[in-house]
C-alpha atoms as a PDB file:
ATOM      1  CA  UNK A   1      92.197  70.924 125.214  1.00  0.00           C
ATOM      2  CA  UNK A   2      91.791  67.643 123.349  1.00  0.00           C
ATOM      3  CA  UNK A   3      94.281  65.110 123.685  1.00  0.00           C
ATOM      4  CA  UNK A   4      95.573  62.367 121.532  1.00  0.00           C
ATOM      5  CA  UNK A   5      94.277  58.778 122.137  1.00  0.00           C
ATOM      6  CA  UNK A   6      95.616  55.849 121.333  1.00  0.00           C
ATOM      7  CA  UNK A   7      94.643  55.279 117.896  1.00  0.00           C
ATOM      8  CA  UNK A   8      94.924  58.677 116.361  1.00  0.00           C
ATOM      9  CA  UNK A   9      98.529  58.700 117.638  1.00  0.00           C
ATOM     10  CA  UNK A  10      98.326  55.389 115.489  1.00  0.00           C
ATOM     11  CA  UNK A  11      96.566  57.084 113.039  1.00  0.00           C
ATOM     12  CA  UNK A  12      99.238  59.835 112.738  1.00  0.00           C
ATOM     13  CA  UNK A  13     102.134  57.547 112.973  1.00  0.00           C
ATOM     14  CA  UNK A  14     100.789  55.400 110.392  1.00  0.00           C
ATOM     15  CA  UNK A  15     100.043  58.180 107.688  1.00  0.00           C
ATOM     16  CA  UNK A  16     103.531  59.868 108.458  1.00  0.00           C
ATOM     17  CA  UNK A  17     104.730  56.167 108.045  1.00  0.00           C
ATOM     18  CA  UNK A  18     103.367  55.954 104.543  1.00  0.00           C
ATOM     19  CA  UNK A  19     104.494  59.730 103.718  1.00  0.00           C
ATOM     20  CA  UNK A  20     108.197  58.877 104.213  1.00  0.00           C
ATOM     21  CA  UNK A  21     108.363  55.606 101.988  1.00  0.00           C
ATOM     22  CA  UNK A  22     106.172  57.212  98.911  1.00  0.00           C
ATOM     23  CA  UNK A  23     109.143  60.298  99.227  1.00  0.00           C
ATOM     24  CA  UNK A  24     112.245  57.656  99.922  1.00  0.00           C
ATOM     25  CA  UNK A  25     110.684  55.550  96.722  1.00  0.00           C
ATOM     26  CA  UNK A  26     110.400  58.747  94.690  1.00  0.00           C
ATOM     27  CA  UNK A  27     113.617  59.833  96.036  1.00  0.00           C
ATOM     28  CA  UNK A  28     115.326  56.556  94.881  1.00  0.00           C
ATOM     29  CA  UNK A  29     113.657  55.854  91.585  1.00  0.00           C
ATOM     30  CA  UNK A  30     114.714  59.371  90.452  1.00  0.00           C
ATOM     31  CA  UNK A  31     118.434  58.635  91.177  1.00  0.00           C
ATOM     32  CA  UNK A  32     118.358  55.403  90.091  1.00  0.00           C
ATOM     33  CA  UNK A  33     117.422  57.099  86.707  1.00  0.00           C
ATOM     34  CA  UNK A  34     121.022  59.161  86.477  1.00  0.00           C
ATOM     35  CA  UNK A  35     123.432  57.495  84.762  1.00  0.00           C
ATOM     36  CA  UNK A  36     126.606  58.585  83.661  1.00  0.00           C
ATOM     37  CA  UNK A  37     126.915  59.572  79.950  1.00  0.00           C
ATOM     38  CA  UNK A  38     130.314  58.059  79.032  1.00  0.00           C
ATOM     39  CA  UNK A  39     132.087  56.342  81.765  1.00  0.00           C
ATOM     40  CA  UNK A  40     134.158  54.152  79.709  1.00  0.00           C
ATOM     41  CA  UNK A  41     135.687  57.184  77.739  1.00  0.00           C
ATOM     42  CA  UNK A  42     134.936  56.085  74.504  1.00  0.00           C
ATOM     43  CA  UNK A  43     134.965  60.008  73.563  1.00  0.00           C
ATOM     44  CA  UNK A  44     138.265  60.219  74.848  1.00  0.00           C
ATOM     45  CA  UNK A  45     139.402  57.730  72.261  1.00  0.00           C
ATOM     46  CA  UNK A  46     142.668  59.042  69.586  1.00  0.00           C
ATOM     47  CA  UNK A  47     140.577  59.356  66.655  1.00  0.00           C
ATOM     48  CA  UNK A  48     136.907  59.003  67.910  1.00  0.00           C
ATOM     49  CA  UNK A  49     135.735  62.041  65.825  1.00  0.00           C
ATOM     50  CA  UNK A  50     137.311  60.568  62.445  1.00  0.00           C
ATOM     51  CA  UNK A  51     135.883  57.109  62.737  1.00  0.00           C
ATOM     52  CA  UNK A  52     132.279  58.665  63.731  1.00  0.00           C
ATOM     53  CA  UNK A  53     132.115  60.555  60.320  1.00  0.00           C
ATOM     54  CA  UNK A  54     133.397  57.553  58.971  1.00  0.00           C
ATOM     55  CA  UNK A  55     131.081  55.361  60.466  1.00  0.00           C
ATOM     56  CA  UNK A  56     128.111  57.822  59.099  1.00  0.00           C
ATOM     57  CA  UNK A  57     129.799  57.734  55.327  1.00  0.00           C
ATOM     58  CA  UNK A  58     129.757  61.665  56.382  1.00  0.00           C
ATOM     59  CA  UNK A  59     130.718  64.219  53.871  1.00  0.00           C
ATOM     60  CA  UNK A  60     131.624  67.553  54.464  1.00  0.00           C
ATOM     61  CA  UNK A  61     128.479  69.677  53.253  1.00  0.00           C
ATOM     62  CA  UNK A  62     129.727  73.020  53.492  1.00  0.00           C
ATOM     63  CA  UNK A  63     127.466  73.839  56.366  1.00  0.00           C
ATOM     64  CA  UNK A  64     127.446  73.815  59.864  1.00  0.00           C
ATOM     65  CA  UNK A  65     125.436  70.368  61.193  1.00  0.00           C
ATOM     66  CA  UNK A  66     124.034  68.955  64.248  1.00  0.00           C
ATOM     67  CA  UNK A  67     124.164  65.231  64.334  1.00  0.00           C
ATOM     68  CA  UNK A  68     121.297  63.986  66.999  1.00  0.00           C
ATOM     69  CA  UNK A  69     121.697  60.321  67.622  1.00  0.00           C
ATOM     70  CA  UNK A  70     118.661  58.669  69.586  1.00  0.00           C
ATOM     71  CA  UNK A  71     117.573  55.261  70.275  1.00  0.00           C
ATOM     72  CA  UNK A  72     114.177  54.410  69.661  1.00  0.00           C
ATOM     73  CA  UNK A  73     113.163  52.151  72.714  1.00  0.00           C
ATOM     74  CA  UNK A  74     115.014  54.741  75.268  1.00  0.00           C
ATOM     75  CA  UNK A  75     112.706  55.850  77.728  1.00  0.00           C
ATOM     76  CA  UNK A  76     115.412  58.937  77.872  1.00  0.00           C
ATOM     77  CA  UNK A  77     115.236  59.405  74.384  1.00  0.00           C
ATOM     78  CA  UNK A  78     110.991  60.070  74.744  1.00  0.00           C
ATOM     79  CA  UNK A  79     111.438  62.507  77.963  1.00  0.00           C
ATOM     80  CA  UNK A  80     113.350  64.336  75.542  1.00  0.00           C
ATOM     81  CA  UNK A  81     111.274  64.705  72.190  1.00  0.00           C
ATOM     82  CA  UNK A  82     110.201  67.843  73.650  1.00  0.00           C
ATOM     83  CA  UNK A  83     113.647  69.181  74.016  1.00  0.00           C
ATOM     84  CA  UNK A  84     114.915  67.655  70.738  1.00  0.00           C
ATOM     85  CA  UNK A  85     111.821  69.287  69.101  1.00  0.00           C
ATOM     86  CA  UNK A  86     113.142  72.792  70.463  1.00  0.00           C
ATOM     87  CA  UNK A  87     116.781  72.086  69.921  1.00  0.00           C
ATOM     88  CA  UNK A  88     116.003  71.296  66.398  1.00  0.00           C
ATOM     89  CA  UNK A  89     113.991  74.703  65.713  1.00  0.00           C
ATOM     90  CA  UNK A  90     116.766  76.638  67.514  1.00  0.00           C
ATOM     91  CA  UNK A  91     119.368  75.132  65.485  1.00  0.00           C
ATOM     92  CA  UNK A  92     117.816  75.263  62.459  1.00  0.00           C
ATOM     93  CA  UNK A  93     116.911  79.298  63.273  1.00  0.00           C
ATOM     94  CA  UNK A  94     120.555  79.543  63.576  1.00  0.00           C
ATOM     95  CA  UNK A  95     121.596  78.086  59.889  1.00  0.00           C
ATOM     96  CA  UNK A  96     122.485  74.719  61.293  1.00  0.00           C
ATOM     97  CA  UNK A  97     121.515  71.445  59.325  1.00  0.00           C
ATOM     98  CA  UNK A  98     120.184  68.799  61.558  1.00  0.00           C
ATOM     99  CA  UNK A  99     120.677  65.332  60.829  1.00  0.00           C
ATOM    100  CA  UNK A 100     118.844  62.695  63.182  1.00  0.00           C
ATOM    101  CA  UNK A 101     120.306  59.149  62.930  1.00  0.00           C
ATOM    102  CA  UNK A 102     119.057  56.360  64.721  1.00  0.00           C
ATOM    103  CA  UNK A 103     121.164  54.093  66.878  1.00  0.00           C
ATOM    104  CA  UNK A 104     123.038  51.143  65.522  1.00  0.00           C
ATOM    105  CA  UNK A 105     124.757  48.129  66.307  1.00  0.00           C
ATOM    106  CA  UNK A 106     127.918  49.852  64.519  1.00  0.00           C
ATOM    107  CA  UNK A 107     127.445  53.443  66.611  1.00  0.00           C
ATOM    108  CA  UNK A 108     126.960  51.653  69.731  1.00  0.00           C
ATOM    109  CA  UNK A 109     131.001  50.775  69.680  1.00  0.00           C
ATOM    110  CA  UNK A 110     131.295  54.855  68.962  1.00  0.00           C
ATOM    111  CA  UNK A 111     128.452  56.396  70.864  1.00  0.00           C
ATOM    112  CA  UNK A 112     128.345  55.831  74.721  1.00  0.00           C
ATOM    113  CA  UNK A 113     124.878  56.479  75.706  1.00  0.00           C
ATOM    114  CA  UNK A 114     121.978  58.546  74.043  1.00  0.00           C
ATOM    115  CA  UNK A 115     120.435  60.462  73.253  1.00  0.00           C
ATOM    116  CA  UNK A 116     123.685  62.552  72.132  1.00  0.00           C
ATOM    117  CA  UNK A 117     124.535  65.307  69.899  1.00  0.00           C
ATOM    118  CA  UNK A 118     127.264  65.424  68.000  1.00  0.00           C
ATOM    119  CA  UNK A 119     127.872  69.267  66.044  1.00  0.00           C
ATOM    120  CA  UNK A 120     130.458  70.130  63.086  1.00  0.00           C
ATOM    121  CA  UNK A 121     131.624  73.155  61.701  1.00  0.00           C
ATOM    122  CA  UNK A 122     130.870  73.869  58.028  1.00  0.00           C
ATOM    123  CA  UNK A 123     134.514  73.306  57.394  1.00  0.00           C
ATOM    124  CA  UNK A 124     133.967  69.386  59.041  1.00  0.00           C
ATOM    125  CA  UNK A 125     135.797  69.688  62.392  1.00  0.00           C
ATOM    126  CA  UNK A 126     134.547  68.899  65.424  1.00  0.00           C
ATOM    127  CA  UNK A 127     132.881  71.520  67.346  1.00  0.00           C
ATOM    128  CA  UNK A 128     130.697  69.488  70.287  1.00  0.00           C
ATOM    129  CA  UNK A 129     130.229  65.926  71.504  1.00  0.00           C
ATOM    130  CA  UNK A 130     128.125  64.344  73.919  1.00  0.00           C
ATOM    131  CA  UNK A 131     124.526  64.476  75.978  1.00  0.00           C
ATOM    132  CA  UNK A 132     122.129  66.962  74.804  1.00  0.00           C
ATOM    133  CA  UNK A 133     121.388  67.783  78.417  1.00  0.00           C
ATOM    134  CA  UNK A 134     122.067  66.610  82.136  1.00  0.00           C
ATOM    135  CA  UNK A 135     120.000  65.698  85.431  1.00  0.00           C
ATOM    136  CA  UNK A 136     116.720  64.120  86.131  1.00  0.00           C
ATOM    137  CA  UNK A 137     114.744  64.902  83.328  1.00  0.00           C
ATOM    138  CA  UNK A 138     117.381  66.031  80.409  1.00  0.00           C
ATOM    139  CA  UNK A 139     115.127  68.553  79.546  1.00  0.00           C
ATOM    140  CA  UNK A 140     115.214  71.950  78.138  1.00  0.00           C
ATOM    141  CA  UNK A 141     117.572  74.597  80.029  1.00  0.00           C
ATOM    142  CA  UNK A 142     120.115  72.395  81.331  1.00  0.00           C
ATOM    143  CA  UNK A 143     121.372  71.754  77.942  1.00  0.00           C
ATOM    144  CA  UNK A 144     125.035  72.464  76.495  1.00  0.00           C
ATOM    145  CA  UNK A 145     123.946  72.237  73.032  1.00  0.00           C
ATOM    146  CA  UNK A 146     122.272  75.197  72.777  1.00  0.00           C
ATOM    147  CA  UNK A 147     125.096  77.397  74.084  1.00  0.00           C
ATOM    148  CA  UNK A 148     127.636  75.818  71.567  1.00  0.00           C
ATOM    149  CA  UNK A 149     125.003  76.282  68.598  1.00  0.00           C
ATOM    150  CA  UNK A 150     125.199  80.105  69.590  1.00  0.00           C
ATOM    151  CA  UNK A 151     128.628  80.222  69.729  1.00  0.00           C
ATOM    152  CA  UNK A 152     129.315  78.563  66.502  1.00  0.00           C
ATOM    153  CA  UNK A 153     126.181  80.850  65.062  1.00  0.00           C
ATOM    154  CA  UNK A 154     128.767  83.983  66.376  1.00  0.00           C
ATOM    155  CA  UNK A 155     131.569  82.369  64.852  1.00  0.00           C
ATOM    156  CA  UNK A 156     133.151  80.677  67.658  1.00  0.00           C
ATOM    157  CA  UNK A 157     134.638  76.912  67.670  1.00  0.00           C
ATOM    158  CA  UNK A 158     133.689  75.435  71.051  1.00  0.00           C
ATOM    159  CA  UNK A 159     135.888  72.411  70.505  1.00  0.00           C
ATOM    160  CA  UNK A 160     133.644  71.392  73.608  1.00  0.00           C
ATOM    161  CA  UNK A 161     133.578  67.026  74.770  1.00  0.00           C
ATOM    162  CA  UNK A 162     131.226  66.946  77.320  1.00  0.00           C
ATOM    163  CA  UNK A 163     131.880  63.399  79.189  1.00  0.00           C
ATOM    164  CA  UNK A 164     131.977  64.243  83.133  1.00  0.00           C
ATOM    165  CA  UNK A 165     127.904  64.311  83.496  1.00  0.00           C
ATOM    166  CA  UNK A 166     124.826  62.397  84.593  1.00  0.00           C
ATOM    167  CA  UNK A 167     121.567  62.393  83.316  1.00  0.00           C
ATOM    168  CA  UNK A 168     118.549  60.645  81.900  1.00  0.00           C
ATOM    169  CA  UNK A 169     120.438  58.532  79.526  1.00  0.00           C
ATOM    170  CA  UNK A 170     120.385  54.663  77.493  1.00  0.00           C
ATOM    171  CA  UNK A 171     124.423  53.695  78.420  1.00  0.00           C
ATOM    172  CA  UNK A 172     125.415  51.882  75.399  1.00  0.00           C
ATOM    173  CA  UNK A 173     126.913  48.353  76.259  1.00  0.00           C
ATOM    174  CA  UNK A 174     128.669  47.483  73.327  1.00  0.00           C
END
């Protein structure tokens, strides 16, 4: 039986070396990525869902709505096209209006990170508020949205502020 010289135990070392910092680097840039979606509790703010629809000159349509507000140089914002592209066909399958609005100076003070989703009933009270997802990616199927667009497609008022998670998202320093 063959044994190990010198330099292949190098060898070995070496390789198992490099192994463990391309997985600790991969590790860490992947957690440095999770942020927490509103940590200064600007959702939790007496009257935060009046002075959004104010802020958006929002009138009461008649019809149920999903506000998506993105930011355009978000890296977050671009992982998620994909699941903003389903979100909006699911919605709209379910007789919701989507309205996409883009980040500005004056949301920033009202809107703690993106990209976010804000959803109102057709009578104009608040229904949902906050990430369109959680974790890593923010993809598709760890989303709250989509279970509160059901619900209010059944008939049921979630009344749901999502402010507790991390994710993939631009924190708004306003």
């Amino acid at each position: 039986m063959p044994s190990l010289n010198k330099s292949n135990s190098f060898v070995f070392s070496l390789i198992a070396t490099w192994l463990i910092c391309v997985v600790a680097g991969l590790v860490y840039f992947q957690l440095e990525q999770l942020k927490p979606f509103d940590s200064s509790k600007i959702l939790m703010q007496k009257h935060w869902f009046s002075n959004f629809k104010k802020q958006l000159d929002w009138i009461d349509s008649g019809e149920p709505s999903l506000v998506l507000i993105t930011e355009k140089n978000c890296g977050c914002t671009i992982q998620a096209k994909p699941h903003i592209s389903s979100l909006t066909s699911f919605a709209t399958n379910k007789g919701i209006k989507i309205v996409e609005v883009e980040l500005t100076p004056i949301l920033k003070h009202i809107i703690p990170a993106t990209p976010a989703a804000v959803i109102i009933n057709k009578a104009g009270e608040f229904v949902y508020a906050g990430p369109l997802s959680e974790g890593l990616a923010c993809a598709q199927g760890s989303g709250f949205v989509e279970t509160v667009v059901t619900n209010l497609a059944a008939g049921f008022n979630s009344n749901l502020l999502i402010t507790q998670t991390k994710g993939c998202y631009c924190v708004n320093n306003a």
